[in-house]
Protein backbone atom coordinates (compact mmCIF):
# COMPACT_ATOMS: atom_id res chain seq x y z
CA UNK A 1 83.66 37.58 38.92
CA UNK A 2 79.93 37.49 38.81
CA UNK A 3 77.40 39.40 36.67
CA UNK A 4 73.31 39.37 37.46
CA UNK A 5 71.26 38.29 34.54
CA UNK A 6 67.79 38.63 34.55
CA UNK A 7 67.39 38.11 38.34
CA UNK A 8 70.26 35.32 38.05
CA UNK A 9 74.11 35.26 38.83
CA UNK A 10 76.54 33.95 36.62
CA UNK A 11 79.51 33.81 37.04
CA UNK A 12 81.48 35.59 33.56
CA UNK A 13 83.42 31.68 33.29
CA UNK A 14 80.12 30.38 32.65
CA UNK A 15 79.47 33.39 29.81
CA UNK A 16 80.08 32.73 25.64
CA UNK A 17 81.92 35.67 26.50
CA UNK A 18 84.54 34.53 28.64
CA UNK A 19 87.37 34.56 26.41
CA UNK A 20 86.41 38.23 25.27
CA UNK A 21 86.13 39.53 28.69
CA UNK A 22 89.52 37.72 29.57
CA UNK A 23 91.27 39.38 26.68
CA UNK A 24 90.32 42.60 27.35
CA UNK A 25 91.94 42.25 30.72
CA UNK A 26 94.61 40.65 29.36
CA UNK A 27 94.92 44.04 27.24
CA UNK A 28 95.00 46.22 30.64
CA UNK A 29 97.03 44.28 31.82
CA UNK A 30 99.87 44.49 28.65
CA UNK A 31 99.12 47.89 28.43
CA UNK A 32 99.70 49.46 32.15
CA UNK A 33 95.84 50.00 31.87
CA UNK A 34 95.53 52.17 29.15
CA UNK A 35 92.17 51.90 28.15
CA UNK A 36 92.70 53.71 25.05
CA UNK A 37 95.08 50.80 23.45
CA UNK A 38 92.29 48.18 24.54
CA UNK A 39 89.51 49.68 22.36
CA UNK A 40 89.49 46.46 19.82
CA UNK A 41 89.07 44.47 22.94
CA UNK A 42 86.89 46.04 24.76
CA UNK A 43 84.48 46.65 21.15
CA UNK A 44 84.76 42.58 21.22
CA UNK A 45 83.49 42.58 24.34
CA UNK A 46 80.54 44.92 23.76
CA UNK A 47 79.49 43.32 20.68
CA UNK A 48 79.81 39.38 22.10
CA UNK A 49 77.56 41.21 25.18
CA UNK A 50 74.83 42.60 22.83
CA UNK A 51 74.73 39.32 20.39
CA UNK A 52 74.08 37.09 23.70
CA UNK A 53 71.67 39.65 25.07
CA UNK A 54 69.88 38.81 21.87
CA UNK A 55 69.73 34.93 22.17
CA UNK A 56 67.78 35.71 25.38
């Protein structure tokens, strides 16, 4: 999977963030994709998003 960055692609393997991002889907996964029993992961996700977005 890919995300654009500033007028760049990168590819979410390449992200701090991977093992966040994988987790959460990991999470869908266990839980027949009920977002609801994800939050923790998904509030990982969001906050490993915003502390990268302000390294930039």
């Amino acid at each position: 999977m890919s995300q654009q960055v500033g007028g760049t692609t990168r590819k979410i393997s390449d992200s701090s963030c991977s093992e966040a991002y994988a987790n959460s889907l990991k999470c869908l996964d266990k839980n027949k994709y009920d977002k609801a029993k994800c939050k923790d992961a998904f509030d990982a996700y969001k906050k490993c998003k915003k502390d990268q977005a302000s390294c930039l």
